[in-house]
C-alpha atoms as a PDB file:
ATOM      1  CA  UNK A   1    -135.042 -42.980  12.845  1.00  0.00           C
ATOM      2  CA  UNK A   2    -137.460 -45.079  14.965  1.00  0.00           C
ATOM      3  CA  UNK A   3    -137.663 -44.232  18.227  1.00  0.00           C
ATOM      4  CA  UNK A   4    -136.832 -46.561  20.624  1.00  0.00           C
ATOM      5  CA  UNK A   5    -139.213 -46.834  23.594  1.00  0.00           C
ATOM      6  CA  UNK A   6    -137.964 -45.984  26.826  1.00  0.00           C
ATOM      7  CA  UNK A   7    -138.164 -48.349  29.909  1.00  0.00           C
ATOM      8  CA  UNK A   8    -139.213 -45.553  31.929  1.00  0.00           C
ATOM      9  CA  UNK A   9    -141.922 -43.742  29.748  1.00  0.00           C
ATOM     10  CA  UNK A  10    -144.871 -44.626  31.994  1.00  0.00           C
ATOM     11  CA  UNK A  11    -143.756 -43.626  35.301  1.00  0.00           C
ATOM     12  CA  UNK A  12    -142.802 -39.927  33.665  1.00  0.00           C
ATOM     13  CA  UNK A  13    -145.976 -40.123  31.774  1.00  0.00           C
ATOM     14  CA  UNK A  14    -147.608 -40.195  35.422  1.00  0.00           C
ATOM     15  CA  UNK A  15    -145.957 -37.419  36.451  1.00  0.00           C
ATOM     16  CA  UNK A  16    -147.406 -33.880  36.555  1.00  0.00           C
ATOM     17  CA  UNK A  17    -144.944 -32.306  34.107  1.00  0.00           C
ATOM     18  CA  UNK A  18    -144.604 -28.470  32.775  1.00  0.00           C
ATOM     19  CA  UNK A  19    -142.097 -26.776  30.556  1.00  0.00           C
ATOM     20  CA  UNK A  20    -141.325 -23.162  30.707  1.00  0.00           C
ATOM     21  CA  UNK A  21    -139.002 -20.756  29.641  1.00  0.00           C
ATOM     22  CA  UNK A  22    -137.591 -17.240  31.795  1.00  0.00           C
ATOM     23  CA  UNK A  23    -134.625 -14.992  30.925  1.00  0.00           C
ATOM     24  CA  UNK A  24    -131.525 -16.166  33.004  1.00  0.00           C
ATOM     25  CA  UNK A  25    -128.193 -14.065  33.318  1.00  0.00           C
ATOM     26  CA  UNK A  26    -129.260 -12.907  29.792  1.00  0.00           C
ATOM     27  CA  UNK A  27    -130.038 -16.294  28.527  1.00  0.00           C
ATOM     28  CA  UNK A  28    -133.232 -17.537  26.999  1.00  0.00           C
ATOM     29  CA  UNK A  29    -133.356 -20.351  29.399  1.00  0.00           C
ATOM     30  CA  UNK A  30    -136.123 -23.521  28.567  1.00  0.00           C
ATOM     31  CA  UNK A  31    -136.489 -26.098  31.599  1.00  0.00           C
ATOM     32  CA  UNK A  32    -138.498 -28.645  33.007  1.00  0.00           C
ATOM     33  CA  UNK A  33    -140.675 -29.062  36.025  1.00  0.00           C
ATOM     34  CA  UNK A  34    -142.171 -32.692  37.558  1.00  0.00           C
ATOM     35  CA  UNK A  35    -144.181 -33.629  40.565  1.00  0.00           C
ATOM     36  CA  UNK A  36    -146.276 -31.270  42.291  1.00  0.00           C
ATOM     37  CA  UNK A  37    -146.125 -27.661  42.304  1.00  0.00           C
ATOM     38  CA  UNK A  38    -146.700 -26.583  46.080  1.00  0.00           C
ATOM     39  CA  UNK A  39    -144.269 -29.384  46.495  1.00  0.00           C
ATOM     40  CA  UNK A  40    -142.194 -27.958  49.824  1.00  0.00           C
ATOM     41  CA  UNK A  41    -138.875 -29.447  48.246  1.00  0.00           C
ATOM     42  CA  UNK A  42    -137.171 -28.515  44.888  1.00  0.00           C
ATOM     43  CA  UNK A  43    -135.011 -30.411  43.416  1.00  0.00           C
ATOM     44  CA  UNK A  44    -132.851 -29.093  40.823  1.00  0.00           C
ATOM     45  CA  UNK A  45    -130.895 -31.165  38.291  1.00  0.00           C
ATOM     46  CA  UNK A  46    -127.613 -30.039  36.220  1.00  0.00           C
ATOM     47  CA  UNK A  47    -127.069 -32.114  33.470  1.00  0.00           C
ATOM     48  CA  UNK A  48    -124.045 -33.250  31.603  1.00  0.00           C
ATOM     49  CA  UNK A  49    -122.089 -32.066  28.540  1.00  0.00           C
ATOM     50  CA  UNK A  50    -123.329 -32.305  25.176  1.00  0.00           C
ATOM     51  CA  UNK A  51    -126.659 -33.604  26.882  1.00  0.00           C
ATOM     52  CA  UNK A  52    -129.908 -31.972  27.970  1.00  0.00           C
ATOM     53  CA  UNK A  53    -132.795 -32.759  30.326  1.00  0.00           C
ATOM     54  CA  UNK A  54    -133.934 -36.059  28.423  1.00  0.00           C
ATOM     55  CA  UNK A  55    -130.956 -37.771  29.887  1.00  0.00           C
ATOM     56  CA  UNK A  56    -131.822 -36.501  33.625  1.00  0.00           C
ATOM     57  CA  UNK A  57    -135.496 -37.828  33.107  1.00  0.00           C
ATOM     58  CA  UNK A  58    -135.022 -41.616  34.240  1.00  0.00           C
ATOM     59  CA  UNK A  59    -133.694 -40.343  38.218  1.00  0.00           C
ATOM     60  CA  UNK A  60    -137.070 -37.655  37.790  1.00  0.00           C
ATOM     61  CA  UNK A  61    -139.144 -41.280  37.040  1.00  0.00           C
ATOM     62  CA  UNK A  62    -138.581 -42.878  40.477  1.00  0.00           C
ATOM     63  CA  UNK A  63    -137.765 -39.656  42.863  1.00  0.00           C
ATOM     64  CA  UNK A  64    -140.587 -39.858  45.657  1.00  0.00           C
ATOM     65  CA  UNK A  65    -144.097 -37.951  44.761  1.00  0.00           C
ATOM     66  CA  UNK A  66    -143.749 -35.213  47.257  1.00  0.00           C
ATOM     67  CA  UNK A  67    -140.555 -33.616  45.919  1.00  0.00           C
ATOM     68  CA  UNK A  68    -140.605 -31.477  42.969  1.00  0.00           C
ATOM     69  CA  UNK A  69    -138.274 -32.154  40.341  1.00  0.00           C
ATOM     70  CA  UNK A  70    -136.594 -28.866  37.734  1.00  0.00           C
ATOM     71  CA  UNK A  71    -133.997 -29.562  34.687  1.00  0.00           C
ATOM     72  CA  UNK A  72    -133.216 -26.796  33.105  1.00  0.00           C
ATOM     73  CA  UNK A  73    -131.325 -27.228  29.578  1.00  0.00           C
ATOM     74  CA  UNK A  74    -127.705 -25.987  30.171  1.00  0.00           C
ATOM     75  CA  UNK A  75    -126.824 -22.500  27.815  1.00  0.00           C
ATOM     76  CA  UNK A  76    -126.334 -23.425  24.547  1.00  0.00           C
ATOM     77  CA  UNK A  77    -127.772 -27.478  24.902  1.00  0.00           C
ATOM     78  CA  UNK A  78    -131.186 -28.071  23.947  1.00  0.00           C
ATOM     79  CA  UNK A  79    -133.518 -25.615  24.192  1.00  0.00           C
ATOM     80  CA  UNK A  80    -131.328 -23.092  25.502  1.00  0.00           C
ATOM     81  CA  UNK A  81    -130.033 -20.216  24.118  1.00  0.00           C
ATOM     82  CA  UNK A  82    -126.046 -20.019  23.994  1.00  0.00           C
ATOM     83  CA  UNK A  83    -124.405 -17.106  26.380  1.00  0.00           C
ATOM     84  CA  UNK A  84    -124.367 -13.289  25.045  1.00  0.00           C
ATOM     85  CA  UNK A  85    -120.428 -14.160  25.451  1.00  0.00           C
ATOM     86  CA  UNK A  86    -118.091 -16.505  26.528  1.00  0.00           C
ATOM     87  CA  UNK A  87    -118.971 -20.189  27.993  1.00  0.00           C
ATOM     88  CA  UNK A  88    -116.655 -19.990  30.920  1.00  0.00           C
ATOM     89  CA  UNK A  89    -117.076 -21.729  34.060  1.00  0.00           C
ATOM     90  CA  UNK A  90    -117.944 -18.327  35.373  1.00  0.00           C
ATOM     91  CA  UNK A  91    -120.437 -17.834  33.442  1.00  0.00           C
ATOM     92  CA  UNK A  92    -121.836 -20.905  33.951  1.00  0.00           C
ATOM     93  CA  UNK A  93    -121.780 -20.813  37.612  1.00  0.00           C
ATOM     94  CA  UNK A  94    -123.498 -17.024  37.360  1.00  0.00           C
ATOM     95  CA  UNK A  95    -126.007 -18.808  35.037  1.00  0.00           C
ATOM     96  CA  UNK A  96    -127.021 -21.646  37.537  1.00  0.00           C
ATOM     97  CA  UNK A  97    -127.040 -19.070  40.544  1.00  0.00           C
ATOM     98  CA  UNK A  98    -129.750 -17.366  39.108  1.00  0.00           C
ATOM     99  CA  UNK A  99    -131.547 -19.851  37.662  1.00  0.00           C
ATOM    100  CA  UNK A 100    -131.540 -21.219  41.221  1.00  0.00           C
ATOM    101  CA  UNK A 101    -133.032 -17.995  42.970  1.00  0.00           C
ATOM    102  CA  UNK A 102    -135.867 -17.536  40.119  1.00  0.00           C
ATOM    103  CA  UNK A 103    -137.054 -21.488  40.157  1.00  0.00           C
ATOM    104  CA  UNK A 104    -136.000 -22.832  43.652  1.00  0.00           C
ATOM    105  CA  UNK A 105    -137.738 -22.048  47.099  1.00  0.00           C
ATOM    106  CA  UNK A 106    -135.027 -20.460  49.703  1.00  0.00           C
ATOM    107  CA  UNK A 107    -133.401 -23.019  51.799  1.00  0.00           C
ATOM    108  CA  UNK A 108    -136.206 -25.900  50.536  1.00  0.00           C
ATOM    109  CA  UNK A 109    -133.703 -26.549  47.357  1.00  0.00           C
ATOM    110  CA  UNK A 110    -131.371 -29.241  46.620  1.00  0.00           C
ATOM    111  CA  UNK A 111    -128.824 -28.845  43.601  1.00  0.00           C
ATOM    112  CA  UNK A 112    -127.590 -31.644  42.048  1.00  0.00           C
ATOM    113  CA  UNK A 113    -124.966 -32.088  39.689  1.00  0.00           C
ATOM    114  CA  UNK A 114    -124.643 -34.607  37.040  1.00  0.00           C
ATOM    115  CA  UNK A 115    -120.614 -35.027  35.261  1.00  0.00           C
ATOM    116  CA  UNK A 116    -119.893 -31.774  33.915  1.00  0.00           C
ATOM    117  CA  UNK A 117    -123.000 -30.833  35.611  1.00  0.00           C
ATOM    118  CA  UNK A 118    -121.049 -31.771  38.921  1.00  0.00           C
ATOM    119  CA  UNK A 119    -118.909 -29.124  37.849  1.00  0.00           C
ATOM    120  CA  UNK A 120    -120.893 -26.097  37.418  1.00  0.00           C
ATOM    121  CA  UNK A 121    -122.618 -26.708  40.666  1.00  0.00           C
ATOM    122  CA  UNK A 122    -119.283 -27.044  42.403  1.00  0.00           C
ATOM    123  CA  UNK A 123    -118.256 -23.724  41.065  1.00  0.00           C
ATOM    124  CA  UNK A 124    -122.110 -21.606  41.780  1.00  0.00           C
ATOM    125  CA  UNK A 125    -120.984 -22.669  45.534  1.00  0.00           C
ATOM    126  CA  UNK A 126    -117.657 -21.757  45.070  1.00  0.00           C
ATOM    127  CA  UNK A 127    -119.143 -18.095  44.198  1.00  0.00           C
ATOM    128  CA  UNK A 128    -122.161 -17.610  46.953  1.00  0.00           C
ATOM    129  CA  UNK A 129    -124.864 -20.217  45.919  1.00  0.00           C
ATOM    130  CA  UNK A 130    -126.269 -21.925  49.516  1.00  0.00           C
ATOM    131  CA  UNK A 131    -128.473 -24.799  49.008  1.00  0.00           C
ATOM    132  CA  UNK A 132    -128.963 -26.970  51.891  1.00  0.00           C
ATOM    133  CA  UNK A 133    -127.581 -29.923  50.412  1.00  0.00           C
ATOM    134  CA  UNK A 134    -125.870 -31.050  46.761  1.00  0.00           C
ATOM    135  CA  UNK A 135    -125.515 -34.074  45.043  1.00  0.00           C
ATOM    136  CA  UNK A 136    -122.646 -34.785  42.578  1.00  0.00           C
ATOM    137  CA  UNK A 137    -123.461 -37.611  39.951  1.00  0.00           C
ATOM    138  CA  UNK A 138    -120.490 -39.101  39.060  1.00  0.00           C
ATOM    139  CA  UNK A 139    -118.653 -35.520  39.678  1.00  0.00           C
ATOM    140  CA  UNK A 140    -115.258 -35.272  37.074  1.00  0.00           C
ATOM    141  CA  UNK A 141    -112.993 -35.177  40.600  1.00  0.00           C
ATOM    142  CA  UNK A 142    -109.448 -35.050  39.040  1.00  0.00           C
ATOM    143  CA  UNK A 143    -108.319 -33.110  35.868  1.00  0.00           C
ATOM    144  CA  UNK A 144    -109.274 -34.871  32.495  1.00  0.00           C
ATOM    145  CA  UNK A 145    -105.461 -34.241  31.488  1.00  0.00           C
ATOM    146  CA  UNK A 146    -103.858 -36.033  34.008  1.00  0.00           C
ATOM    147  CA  UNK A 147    -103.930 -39.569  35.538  1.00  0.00           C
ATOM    148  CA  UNK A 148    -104.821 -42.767  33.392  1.00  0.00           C
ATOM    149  CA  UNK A 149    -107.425 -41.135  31.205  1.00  0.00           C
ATOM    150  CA  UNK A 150    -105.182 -38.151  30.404  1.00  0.00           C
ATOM    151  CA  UNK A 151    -104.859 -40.243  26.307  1.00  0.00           C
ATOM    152  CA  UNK A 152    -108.532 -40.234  25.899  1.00  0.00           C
ATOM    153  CA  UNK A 153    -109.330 -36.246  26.582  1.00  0.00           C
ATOM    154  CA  UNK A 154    -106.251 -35.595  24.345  1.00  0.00           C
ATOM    155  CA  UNK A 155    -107.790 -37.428  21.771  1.00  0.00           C
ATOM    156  CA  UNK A 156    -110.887 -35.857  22.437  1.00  0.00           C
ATOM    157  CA  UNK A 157    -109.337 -32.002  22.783  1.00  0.00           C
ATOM    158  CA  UNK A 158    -108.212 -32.703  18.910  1.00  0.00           C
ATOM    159  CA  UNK A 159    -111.378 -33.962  17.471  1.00  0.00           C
ATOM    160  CA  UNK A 160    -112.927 -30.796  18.840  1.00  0.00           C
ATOM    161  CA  UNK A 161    -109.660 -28.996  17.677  1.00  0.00           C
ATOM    162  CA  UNK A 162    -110.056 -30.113  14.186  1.00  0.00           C
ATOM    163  CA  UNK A 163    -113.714 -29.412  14.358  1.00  0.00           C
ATOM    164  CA  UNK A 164    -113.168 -25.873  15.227  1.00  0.00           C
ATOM    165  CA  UNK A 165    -110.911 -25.321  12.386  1.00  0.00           C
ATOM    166  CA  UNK A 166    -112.476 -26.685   9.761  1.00  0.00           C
ATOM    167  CA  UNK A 167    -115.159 -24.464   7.870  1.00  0.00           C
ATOM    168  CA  UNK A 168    -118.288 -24.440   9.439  1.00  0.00           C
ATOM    169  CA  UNK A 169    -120.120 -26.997   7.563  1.00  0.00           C
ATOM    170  CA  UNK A 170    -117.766 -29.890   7.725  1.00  0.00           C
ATOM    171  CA  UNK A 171    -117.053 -28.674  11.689  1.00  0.00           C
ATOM    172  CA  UNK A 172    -120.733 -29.113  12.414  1.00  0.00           C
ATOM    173  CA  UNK A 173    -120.850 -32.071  10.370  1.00  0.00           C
ATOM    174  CA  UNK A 174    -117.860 -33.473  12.305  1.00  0.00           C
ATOM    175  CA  UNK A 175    -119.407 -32.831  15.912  1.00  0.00           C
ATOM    176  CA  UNK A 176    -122.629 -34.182  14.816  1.00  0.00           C
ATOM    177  CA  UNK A 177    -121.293 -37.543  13.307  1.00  0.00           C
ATOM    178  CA  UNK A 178    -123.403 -40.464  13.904  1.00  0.00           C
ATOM    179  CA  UNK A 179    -120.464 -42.995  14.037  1.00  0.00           C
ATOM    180  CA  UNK A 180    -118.446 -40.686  16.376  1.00  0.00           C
ATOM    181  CA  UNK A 181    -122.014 -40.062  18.841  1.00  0.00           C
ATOM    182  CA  UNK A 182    -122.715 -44.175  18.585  1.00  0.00           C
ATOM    183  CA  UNK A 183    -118.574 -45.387  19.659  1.00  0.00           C
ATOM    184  CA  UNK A 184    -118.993 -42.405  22.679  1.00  0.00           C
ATOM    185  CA  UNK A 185    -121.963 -44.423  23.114  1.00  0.00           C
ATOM    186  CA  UNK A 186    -120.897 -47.873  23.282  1.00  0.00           C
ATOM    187  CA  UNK A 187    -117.679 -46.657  25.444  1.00  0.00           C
ATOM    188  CA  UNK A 188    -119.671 -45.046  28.241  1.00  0.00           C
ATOM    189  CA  UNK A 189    -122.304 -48.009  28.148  1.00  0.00           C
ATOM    190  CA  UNK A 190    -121.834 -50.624  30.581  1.00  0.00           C
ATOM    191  CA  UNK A 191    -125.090 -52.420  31.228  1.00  0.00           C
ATOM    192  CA  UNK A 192    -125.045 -56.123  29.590  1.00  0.00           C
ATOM    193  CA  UNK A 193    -129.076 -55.791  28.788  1.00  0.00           C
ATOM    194  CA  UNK A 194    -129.687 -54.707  25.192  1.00  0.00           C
ATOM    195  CA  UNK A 195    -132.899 -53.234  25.408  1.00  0.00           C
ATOM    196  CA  UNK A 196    -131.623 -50.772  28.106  1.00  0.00           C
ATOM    197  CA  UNK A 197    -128.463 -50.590  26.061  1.00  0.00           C
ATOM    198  CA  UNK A 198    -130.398 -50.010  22.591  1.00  0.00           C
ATOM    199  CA  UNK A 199    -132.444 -47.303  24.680  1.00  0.00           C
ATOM    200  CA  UNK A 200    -129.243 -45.364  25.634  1.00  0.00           C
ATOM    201  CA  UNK A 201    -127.616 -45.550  22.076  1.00  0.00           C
ATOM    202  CA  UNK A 202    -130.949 -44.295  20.986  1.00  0.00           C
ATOM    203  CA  UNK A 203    -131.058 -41.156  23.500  1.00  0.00           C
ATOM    204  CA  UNK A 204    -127.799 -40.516  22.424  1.00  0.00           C
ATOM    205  CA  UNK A 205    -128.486 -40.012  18.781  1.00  0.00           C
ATOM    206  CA  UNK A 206    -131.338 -38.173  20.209  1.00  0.00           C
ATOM    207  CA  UNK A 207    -129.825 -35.870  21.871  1.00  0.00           C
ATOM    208  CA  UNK A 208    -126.135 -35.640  22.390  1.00  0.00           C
ATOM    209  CA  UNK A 209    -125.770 -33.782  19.389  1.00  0.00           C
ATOM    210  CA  UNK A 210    -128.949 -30.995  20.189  1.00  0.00           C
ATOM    211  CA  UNK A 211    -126.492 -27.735  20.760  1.00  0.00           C
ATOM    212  CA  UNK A 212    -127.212 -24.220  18.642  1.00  0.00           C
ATOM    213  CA  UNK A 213    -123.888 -23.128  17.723  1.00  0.00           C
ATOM    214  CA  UNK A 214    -120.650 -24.705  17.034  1.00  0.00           C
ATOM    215  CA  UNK A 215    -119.463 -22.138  19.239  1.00  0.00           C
ATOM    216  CA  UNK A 216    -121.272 -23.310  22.505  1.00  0.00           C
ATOM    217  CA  UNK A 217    -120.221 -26.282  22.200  1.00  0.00           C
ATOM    218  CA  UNK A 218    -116.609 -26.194  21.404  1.00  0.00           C
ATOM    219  CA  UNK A 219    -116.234 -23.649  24.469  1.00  0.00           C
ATOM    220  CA  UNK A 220    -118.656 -26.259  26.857  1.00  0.00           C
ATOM    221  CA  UNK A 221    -115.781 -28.653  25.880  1.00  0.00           C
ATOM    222  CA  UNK A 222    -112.991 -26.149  27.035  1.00  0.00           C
ATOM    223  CA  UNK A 223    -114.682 -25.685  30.152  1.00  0.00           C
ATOM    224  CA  UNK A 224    -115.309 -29.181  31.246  1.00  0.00           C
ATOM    225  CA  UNK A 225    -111.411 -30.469  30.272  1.00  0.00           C
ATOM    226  CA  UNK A 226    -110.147 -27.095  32.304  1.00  0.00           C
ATOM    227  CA  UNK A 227    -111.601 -27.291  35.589  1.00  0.00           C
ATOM    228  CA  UNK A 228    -112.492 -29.864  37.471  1.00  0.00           C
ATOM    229  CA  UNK A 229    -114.762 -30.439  41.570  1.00  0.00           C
ATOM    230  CA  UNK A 230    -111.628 -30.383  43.534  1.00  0.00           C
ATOM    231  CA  UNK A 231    -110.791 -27.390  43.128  1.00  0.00           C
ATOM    232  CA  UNK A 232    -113.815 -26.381  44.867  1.00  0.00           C
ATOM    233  CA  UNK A 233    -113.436 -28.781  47.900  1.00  0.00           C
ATOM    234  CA  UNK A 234    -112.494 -26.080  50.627  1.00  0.00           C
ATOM    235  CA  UNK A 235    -116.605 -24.311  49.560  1.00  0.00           C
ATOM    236  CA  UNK A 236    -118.153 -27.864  49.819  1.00  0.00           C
ATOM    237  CA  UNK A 237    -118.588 -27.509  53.214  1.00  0.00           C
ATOM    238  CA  UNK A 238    -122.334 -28.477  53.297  1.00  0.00           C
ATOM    239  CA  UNK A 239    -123.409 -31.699  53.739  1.00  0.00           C
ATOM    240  CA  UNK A 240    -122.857 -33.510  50.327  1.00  0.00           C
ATOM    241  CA  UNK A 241    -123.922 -36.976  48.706  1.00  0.00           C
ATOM    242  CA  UNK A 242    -121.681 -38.439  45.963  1.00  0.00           C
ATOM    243  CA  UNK A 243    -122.947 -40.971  43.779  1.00  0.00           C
ATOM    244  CA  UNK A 244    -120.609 -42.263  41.878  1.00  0.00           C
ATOM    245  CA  UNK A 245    -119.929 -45.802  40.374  1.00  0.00           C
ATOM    246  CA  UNK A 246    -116.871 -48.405  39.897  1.00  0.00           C
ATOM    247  CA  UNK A 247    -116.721 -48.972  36.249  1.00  0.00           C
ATOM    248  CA  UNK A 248    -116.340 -45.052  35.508  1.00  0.00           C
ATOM    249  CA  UNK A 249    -114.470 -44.434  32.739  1.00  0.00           C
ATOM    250  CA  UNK A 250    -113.963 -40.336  33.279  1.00  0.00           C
ATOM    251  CA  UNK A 251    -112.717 -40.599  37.350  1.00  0.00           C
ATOM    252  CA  UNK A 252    -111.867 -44.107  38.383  1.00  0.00           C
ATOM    253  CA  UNK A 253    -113.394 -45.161  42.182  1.00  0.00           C
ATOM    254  CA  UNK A 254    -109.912 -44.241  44.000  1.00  0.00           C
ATOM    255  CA  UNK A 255    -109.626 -40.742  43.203  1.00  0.00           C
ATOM    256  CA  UNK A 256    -114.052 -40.443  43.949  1.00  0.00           C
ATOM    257  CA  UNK A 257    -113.234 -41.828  47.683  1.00  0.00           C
ATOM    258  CA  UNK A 258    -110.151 -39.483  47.930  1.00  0.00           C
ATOM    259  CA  UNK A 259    -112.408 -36.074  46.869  1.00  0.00           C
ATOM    260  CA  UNK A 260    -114.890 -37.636  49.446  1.00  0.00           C
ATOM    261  CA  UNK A 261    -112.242 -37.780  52.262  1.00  0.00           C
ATOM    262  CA  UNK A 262    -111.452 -34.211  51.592  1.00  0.00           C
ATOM    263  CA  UNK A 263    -115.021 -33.020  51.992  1.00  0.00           C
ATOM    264  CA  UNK A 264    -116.138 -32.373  55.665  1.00  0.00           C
ATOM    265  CA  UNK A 265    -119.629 -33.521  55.317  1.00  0.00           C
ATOM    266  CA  UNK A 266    -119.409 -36.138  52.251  1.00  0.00           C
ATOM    267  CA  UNK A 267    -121.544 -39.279  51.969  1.00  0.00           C
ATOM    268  CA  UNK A 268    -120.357 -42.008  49.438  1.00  0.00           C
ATOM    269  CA  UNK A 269    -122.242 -44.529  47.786  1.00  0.00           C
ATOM    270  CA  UNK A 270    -120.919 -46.520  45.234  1.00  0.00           C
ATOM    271  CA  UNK A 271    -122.357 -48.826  42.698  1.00  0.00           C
ATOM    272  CA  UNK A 272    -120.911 -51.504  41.275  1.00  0.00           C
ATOM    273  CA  UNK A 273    -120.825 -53.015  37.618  1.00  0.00           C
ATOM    274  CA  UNK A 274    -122.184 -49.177  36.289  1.00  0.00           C
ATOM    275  CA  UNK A 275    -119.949 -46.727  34.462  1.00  0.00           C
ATOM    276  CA  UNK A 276    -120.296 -42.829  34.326  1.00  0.00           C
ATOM    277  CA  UNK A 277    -124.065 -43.600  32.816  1.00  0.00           C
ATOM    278  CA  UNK A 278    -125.972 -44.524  36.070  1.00  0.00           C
ATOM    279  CA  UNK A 279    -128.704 -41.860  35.117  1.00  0.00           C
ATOM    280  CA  UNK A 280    -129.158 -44.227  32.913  1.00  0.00           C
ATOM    281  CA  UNK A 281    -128.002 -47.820  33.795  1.00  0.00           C
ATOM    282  CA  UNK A 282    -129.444 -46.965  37.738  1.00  0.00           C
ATOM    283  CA  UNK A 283    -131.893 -44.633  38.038  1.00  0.00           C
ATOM    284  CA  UNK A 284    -133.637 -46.251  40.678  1.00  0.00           C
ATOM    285  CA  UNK A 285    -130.776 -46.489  42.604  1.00  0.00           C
ATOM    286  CA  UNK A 286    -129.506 -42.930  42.124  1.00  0.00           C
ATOM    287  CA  UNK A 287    -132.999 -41.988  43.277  1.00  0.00           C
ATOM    288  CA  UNK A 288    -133.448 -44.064  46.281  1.00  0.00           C
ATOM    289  CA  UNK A 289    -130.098 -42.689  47.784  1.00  0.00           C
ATOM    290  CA  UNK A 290    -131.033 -38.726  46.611  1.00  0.00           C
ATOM    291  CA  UNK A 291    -134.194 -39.043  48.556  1.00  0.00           C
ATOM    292  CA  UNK A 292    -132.666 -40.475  51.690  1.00  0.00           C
ATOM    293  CA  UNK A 293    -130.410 -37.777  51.730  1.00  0.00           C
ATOM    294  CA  UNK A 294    -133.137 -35.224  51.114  1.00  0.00           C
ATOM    295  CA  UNK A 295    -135.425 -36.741  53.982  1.00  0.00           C
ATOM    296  CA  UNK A 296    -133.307 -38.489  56.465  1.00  0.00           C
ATOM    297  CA  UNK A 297    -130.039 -36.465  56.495  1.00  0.00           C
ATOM    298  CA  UNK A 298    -129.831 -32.577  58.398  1.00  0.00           C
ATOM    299  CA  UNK A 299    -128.734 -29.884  56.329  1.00  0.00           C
ATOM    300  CA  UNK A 300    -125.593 -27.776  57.286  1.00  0.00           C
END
């Protein structure tokens, strides 16, 4: 497979960048550090399902040069080690809690969430983590099973269904299917420029399929079609940016400005003509709002 050259390679290629790897909540936990290290703001980025830090990489390219970036690879994605037990959203928000008070710097650290990301984030600050301020990429505000996209996650809960019963071969071969990983793909892609397109097809064979265990990722998918960031509005209470765009195909624009109305400090910014890829399709523009917020607007 040729690797197809990204459109942001040289601005992260002139960024001071370190991997490491600590024991989190019992997990063997590999992440990712840009910008400068006595930087006096972290960020900290929680990526999607089935992805890893690669597909956070393109906001990292054009976030200002005094800020320093983390992505950690989430449990069981990546270079991650899977939980000692269950994936639950629990867990997960234990996980990112900790991760948070080993890599972060007191009240200098900004979480944001990214999709199911959005969702694990919601849920650490549901249970006692305090950043300053969160953003929520795109955040999955209304449950998958209801509303006009309630066809598509049933479809989805029974091609992970039928990959968790079949033996473990075929169920790993099934998950890992390049025609299945290209139409996801194509469906989330909006962007009508094919080397940007061809770039996201390509990070997608890449790395949408880079999980340990069956296991972790049948459970991931449990977790992210059972919960949802509403039902951690009434802990969102800190001031919170939303980025979210109109041509979302996991929570259309109407329900995004409802959870927004129910948030007491919420900030909205929507682009248009992107779907639930603007890591992606608008990095720049992602970036440009985060550090705004980070820079220009108080924390709670």
């Amino acid at each position: 497979m040729s690797k197809v050259t990204s459109p942001f390679a040289l601005r992260l290629d002139a960024l001071e960048t370190r991997n490491s790897r600590i024991r989190v909540d019992g997990v063997d936990t590999a992440y990712w550090e840009y910008g400068p290290e006595g930087a006096e703001t972290t960020v900290i980025f929680v990526h999607g399902f089935r992805g890893d830090h690669h597909g956070l990489e393109p906001i990292v390219a054009f976030m200002p040069t005094d800020v320093k970036c983390v992505i950690p690879d989430l449990p069981g994605f990546g270079e991650t080690g899977d939980f000692p037990l269950e994936a639950s959203i629990s867990a997960y928000a234990s996980w990112l809690t900790a991760f948070v008070s080993q890599v972060g710097r007191s009240n200098h650290t900004v979480v944001i969430g990214h999709s199911f990301g959005s969702i694990v984030v919601s849920a650490a600050i549901a249970s006692g983590l305090t950043p300053p301020k969160v953003v929520l990429i795109n955040p999955i505000a209304a449950n998958a099973l209801e509303g006009s996209r309630a066809f598509m996650t049933r479809l989805a809960i029974w091609y992970y269904q039928l990959a968790a019963r079949l033996p473990e071969r075929l169920g790993f071969a099934l998950l890992r299917n390049s025609l299945i990983v290209r139409v996801m793909s194509v469906t989330m892609a909006k962007t009508k420029q094919a080397s940007l397109r061809a770039f996201i097809h390509d990070q997608h064979d890449r790395y949408f399929s880079h999980f340990g265990t069956r296991k972790a990722v049948l459970q991931a998918f449990e977790t992210s079609v059972s919960h949802d960031v509403s039902e951690y509005a009434e802990a969102l209470t800190l001031a919170t940016l939303l980025l979210v765009a109109d041509k979302d195909d996991i929570t259309d624009l109407s329900t995004q400005r409802q959870f927004a109305a129910s948030l007491p400090q919420a900030r909205l910014e929507v682009i248009d003509n992107v779907g639930h890829l603007i890591h992606y399709e608008a990095p720049e523009w992602a970036a440009e709002h985060i550090a705004r917020f980070i820079h220009e607007v108080p924390p709670s």
